[in-house]
C-alpha atoms as a PDB file:
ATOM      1  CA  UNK A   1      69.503 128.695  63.364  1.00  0.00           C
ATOM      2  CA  UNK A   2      69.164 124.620  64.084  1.00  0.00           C
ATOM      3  CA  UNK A   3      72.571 124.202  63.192  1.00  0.00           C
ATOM      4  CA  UNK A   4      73.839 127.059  65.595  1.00  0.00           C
ATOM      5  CA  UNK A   5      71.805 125.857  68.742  1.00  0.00           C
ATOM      6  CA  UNK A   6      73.094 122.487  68.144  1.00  0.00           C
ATOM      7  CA  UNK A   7      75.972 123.663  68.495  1.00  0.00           C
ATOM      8  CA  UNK A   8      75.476 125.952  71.521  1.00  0.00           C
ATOM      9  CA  UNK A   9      74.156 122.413  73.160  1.00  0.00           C
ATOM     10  CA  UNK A  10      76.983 120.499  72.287  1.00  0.00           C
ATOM     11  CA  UNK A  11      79.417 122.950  73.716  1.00  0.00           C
ATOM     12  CA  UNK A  12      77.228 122.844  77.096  1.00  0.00           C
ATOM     13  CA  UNK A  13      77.602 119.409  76.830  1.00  0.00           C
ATOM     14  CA  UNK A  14      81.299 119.517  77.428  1.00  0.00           C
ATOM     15  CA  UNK A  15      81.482 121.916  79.799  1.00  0.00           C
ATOM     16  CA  UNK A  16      79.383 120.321  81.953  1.00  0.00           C
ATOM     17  CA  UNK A  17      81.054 116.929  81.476  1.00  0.00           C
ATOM     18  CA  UNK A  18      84.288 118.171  82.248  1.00  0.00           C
ATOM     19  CA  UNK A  19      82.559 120.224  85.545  1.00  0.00           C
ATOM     20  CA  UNK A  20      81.078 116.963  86.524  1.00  0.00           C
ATOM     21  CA  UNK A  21      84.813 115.094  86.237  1.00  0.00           C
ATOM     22  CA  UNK A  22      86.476 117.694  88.379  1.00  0.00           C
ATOM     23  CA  UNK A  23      83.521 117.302  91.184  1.00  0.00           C
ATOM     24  CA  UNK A  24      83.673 113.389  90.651  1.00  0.00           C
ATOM     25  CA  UNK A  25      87.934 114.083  91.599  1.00  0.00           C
ATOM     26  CA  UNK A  26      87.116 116.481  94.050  1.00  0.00           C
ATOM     27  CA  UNK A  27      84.243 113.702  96.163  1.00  0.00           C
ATOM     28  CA  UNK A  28      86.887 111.396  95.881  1.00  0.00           C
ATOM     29  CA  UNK A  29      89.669 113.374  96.951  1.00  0.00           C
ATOM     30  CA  UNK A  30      87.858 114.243 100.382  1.00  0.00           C
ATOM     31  CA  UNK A  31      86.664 110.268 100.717  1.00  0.00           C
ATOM     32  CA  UNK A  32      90.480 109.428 100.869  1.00  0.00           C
ATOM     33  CA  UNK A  33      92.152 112.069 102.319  1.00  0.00           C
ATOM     34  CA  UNK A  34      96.203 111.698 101.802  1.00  0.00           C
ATOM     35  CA  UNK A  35      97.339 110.154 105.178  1.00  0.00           C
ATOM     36  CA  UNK A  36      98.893 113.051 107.498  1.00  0.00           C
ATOM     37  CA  UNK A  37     102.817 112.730 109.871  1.00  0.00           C
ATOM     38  CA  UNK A  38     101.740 110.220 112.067  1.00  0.00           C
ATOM     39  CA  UNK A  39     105.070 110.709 114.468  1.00  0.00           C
ATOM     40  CA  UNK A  40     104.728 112.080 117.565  1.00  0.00           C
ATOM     41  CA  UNK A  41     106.740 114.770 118.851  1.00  0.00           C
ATOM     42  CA  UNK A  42     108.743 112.703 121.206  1.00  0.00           C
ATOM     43  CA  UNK A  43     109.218 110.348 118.607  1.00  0.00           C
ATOM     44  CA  UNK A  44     110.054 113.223 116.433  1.00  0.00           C
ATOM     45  CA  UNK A  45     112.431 114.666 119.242  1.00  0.00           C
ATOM     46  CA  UNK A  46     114.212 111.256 119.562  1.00  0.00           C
ATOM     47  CA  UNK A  47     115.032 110.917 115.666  1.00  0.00           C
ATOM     48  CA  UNK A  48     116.843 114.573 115.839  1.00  0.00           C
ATOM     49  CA  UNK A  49     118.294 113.881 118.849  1.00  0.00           C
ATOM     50  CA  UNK A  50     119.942 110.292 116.774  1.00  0.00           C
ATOM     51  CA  UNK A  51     120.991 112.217 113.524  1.00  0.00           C
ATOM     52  CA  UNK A  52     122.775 114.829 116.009  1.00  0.00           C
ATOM     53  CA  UNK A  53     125.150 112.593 117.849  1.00  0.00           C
ATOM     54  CA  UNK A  54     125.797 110.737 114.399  1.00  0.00           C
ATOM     55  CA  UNK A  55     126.288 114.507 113.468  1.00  0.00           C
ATOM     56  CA  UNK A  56     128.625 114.898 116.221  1.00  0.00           C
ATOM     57  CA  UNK A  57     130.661 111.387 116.089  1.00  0.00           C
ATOM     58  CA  UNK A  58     131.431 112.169 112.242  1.00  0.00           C
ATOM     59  CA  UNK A  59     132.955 115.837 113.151  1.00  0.00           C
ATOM     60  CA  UNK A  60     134.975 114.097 116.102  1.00  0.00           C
ATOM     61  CA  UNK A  61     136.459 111.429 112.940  1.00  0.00           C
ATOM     62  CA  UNK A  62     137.410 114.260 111.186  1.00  0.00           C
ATOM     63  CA  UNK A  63     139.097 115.717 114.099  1.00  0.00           C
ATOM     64  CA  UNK A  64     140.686 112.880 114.622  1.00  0.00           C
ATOM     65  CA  UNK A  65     141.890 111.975 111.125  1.00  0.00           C
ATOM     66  CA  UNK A  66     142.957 115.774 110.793  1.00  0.00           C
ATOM     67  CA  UNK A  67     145.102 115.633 114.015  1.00  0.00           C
ATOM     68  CA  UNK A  68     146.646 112.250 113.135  1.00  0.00           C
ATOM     69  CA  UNK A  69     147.466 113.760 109.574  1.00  0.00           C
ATOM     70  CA  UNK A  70     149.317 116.426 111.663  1.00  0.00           C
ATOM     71  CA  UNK A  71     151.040 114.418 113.267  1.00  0.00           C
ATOM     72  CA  UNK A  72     152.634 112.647 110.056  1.00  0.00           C
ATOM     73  CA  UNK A  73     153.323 115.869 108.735  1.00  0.00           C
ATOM     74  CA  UNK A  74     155.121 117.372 111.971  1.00  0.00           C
ATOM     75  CA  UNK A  75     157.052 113.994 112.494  1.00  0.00           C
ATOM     76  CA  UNK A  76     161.214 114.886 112.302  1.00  0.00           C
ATOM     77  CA  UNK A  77     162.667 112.123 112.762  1.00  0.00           C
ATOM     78  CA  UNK A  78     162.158 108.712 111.390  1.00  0.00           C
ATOM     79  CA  UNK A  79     161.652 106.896 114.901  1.00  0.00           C
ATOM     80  CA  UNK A  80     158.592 109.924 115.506  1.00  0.00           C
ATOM     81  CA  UNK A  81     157.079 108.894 112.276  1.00  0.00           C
ATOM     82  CA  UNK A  82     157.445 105.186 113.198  1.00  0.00           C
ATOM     83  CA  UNK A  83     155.882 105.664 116.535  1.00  0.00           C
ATOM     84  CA  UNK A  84     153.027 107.289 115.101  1.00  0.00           C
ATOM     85  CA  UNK A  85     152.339 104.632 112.407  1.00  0.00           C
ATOM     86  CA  UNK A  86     152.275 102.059 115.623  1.00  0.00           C
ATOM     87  CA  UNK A  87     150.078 104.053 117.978  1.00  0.00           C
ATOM     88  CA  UNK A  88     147.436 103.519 113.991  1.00  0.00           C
ATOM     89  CA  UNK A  89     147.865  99.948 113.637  1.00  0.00           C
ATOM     90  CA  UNK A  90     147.230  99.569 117.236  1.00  0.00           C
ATOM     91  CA  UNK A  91     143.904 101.203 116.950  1.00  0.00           C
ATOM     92  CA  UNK A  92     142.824  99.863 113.509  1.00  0.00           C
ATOM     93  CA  UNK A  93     143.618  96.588 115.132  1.00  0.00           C
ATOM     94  CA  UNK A  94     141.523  97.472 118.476  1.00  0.00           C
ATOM     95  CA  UNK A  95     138.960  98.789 115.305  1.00  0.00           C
ATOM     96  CA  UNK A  96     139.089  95.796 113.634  1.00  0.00           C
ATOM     97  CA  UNK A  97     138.287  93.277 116.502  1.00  0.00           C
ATOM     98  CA  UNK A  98     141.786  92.021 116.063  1.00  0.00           C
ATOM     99  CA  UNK A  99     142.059  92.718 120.377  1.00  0.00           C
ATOM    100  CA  UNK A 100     139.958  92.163 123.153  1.00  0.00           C
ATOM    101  CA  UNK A 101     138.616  95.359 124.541  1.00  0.00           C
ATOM    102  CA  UNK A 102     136.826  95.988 128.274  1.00  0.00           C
ATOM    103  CA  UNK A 103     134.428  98.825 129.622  1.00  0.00           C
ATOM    104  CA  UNK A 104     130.920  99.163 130.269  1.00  0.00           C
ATOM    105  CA  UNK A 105     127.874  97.875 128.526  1.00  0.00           C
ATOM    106  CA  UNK A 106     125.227  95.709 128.571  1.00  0.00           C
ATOM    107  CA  UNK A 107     124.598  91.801 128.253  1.00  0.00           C
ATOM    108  CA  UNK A 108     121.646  90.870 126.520  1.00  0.00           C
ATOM    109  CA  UNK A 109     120.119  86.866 126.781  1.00  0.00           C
ATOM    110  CA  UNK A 110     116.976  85.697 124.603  1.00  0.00           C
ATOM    111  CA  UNK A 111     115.650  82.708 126.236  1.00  0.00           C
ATOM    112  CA  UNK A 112     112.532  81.285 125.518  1.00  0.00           C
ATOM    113  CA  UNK A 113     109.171  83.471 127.460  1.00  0.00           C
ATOM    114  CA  UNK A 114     108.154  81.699 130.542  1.00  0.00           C
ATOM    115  CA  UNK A 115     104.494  80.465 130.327  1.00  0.00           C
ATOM    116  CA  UNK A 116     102.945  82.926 132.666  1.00  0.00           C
ATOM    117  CA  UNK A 117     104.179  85.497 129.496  1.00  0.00           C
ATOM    118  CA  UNK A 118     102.716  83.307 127.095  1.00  0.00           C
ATOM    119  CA  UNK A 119      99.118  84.438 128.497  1.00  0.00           C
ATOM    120  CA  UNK A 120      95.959  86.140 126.712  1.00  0.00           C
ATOM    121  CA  UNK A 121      94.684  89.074 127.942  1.00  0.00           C
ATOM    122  CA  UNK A 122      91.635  87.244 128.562  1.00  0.00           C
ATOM    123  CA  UNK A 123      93.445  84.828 130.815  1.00  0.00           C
ATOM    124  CA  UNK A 124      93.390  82.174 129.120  1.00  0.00           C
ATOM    125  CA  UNK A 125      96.819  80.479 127.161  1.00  0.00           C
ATOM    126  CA  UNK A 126      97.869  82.161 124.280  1.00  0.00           C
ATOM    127  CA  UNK A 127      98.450  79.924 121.215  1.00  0.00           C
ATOM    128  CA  UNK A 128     102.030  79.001 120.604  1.00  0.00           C
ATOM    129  CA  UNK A 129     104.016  79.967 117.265  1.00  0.00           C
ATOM    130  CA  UNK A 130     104.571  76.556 116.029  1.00  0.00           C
ATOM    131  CA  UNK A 131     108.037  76.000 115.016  1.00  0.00           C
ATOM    132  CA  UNK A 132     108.937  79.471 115.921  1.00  0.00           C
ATOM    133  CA  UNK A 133     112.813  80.218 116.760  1.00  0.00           C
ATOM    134  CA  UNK A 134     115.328  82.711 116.562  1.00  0.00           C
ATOM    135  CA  UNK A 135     117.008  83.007 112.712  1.00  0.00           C
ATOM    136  CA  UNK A 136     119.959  84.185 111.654  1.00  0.00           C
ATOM    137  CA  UNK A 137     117.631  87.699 110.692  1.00  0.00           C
ATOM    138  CA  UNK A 138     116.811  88.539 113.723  1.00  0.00           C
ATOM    139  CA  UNK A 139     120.030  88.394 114.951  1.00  0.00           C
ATOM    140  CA  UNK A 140     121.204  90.339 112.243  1.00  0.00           C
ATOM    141  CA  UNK A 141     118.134  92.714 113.067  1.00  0.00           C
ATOM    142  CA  UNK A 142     119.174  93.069 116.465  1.00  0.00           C
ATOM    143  CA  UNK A 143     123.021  93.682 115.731  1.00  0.00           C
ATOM    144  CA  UNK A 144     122.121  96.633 113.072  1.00  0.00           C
ATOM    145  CA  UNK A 145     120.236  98.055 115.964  1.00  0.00           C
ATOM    146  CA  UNK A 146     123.098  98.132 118.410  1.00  0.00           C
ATOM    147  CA  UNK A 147     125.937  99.445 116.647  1.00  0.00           C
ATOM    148  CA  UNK A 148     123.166 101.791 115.056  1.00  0.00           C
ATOM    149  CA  UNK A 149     123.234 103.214 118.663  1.00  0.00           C
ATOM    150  CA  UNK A 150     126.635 103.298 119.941  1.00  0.00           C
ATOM    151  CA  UNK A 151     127.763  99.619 120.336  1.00  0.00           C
ATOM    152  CA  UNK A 152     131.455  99.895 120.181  1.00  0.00           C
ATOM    153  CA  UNK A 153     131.752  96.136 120.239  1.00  0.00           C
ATOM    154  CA  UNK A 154     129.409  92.999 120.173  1.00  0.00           C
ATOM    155  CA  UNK A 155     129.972  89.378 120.666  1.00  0.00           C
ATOM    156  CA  UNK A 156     127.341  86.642 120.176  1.00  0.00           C
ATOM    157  CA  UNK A 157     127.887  83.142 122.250  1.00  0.00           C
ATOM    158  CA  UNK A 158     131.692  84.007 122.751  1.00  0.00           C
ATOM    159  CA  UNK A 159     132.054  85.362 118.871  1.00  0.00           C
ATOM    160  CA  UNK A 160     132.946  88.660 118.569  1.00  0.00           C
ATOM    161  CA  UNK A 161     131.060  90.263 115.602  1.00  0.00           C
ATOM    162  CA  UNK A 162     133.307  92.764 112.710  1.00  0.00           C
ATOM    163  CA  UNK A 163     132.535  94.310 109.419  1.00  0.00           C
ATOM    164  CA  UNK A 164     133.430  90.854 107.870  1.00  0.00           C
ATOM    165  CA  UNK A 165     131.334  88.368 110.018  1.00  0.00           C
ATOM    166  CA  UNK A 166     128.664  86.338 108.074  1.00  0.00           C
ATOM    167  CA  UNK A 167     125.821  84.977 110.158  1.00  0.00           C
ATOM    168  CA  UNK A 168     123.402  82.588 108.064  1.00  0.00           C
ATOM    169  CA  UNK A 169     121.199  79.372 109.179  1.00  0.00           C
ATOM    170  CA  UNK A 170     123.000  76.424 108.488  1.00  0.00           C
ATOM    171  CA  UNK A 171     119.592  73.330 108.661  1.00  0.00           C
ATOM    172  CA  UNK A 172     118.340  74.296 111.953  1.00  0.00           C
ATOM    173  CA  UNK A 173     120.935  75.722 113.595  1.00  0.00           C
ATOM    174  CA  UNK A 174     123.084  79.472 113.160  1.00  0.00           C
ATOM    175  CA  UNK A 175     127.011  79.764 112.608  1.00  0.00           C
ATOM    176  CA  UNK A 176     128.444  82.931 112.531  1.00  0.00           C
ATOM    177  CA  UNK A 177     131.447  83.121 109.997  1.00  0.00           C
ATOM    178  CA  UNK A 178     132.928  79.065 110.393  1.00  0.00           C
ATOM    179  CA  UNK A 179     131.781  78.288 113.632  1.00  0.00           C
ATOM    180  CA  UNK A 180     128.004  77.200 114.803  1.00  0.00           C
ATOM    181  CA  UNK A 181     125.941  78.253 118.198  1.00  0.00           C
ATOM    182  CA  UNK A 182     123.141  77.373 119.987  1.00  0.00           C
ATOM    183  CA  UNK A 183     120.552  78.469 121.958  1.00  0.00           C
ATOM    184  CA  UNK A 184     120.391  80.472 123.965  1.00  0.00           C
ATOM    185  CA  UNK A 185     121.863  83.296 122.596  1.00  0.00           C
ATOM    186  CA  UNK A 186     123.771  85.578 124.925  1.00  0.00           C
ATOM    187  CA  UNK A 187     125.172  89.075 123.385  1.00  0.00           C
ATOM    188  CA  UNK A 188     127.650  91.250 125.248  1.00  0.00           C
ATOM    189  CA  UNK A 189     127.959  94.359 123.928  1.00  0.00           C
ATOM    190  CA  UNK A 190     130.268  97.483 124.821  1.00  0.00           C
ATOM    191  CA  UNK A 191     128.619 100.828 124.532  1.00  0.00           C
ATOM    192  CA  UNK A 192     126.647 103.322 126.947  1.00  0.00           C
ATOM    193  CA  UNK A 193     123.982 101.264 128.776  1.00  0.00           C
ATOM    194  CA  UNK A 194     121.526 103.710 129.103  1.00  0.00           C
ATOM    195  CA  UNK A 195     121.722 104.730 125.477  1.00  0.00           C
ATOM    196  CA  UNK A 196     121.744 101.347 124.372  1.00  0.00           C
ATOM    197  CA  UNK A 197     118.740 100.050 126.428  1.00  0.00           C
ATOM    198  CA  UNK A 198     116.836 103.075 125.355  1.00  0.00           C
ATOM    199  CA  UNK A 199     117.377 102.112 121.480  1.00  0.00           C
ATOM    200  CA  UNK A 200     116.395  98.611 122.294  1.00  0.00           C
ATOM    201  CA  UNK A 201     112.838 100.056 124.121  1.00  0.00           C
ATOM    202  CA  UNK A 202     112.301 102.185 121.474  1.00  0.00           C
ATOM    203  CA  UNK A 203     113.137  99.948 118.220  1.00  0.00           C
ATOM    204  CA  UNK A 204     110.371  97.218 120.150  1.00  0.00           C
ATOM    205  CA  UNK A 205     112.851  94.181 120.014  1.00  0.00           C
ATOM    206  CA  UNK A 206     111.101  93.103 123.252  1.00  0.00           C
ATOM    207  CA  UNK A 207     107.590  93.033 121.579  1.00  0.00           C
ATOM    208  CA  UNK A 208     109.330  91.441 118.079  1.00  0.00           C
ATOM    209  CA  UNK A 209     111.036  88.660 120.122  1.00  0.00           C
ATOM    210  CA  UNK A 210     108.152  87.784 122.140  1.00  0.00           C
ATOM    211  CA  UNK A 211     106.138  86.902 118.962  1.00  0.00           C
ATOM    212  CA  UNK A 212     108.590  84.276 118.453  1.00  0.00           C
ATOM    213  CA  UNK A 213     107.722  83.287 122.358  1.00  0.00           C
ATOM    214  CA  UNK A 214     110.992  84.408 123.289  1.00  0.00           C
ATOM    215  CA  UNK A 215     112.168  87.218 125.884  1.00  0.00           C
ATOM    216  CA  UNK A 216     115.288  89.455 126.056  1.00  0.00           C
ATOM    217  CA  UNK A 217     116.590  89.714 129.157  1.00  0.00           C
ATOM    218  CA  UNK A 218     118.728  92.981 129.226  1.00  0.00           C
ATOM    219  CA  UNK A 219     121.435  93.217 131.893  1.00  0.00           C
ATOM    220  CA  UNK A 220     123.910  96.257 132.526  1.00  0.00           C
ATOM    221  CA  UNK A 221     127.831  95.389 133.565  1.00  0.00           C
ATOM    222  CA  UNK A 222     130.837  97.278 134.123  1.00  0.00           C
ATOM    223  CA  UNK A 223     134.700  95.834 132.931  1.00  0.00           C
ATOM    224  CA  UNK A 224     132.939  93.966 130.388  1.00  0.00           C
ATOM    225  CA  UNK A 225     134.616  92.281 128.563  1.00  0.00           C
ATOM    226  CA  UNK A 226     134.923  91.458 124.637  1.00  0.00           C
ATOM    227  CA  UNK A 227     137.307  89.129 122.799  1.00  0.00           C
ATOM    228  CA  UNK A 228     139.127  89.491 119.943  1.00  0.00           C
ATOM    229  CA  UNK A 229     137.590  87.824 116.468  1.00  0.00           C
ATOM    230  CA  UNK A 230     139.345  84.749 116.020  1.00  0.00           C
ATOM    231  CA  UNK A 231     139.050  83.755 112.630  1.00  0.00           C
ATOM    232  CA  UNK A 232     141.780  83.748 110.182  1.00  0.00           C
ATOM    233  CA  UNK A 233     141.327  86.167 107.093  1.00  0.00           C
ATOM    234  CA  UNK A 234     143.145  84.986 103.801  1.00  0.00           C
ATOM    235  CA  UNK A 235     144.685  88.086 102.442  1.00  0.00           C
ATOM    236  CA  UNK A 236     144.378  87.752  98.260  1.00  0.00           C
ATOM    237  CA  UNK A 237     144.933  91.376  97.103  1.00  0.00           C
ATOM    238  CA  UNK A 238     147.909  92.853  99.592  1.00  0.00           C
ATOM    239  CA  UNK A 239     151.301  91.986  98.933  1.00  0.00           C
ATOM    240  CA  UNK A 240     154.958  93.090 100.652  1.00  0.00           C
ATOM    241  CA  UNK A 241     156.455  96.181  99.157  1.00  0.00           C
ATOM    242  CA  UNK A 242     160.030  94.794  97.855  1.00  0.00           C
ATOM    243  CA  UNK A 243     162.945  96.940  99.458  1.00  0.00           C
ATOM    244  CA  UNK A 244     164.806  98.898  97.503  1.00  0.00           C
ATOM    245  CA  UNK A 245     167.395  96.812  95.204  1.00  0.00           C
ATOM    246  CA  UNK A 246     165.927  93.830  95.858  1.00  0.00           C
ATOM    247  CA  UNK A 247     165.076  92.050  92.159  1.00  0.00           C
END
């Protein structure tokens, strides 16, 4: 009879261990609740709004590709064919950067904040970012954020910017690909304005610049204008087809 109470207790005793864990998971479960969508609806709204027109450009490349496939295809005569073939390079060329290209857009300048910018909320001088300048990050940062959003060109200090341009500090100063520029920085860049300053409002590049004491001055232009990339590209891979019965 001992023997079987014992054992009555000792199964009690589990149950009401492993009861206790589950409330001791449950307390601590409601003390740190799993953090909820913190997104706004406009913010929401503006984020579908951004993955339909990147929705849209990619069915108007496939359009594209599919009419220009078309045309190969429907191309008689040798000189049609070679006509078409010209009107591509053209455009992988104006793609490229390899041309200068004009339209509207905007110009951006980051200069450093005036002092009256530089002020506390209390009035008094805020303190001053020692050492604090513009890195080749931020530019990079600010680049992503334009082409992310419709840039169909950019230039930096006279440098027009392509899938192949490097921009890296260099001591103190920045050099995109070979060549090196100072401040201030002055981007031109050809896209929608509106679109383009919106991005800019919403991604905060005001607020991040200003923490370096800087400010972006954001200026819309029409015929602006963009020149071509002028560094020379080694070509290693590529090599001329041989005609036929040459050896």
């Amino acid at each position: 009879m001992l023997q079987k109470s014992r054992k009555i207790t000792f199964i009690l005793a589990i149950i009401s261990a492993i009861i206790g864990l589950m409330l001791a998971v449950q307390v601590r479960s409601n003390l740190n609740p799993v953090p909820s969508e913190s997104r706004t609806i406009a913010e929401l709204r503006t984020a579908l709004q951004k993955e339909l027109e990147k929705h849209k450009n990619l069915l108007a490349d496939i359009s594209k590709y599919n009419q220009l496939y078309y045309q190969y295809e429907t191309a008689l005569s040798e000189d049609e064919s070679l006509s078409v073939m010209k009107e591509e390079l053209a455009r992988n060329r104006k793609m490229a950067g390899m041309v200068a290209v004009e339209g509207n857009g905007i110009v951006l300048r980051i200069v450093d904040a005036p002092r009256h910018l530089q002020q506390a909320e209390d009035g008094h001088a805020a303190p001053l970012v020692t050492g604090s300048y513009v890195d080749d990050e931020d530019l990079r940062w600010l680049i992503n954020i334009l082409f992310a959003n419709g840039a169909q060109a950019i230039s930096v200090n006279g440098h027009r910017i392509v899938s192949t341009t490097a921009i890296r500090n260099v001591g103190d100063v920045i050099q995109i690909d070979t060549r090196t520029i100072q401040p201030p920085y002055e981007l031109k860049v050809l896209g929608e304005p509106e679109v383009l300053l919106s991005a800019l409002k919403l991604e905060g590049v005001e607020e991040y610049f200003h923490l370096a004491n800087k400010q972006v001055l954001a200026e819309k232009r029409e015929n602006l204008i963009i020149p071509a990339n002028q560094e020379q590209r080694t070509i290693r891979y590529m090599k001329p087809v041989k005609e036929k019965g040459d050896s």
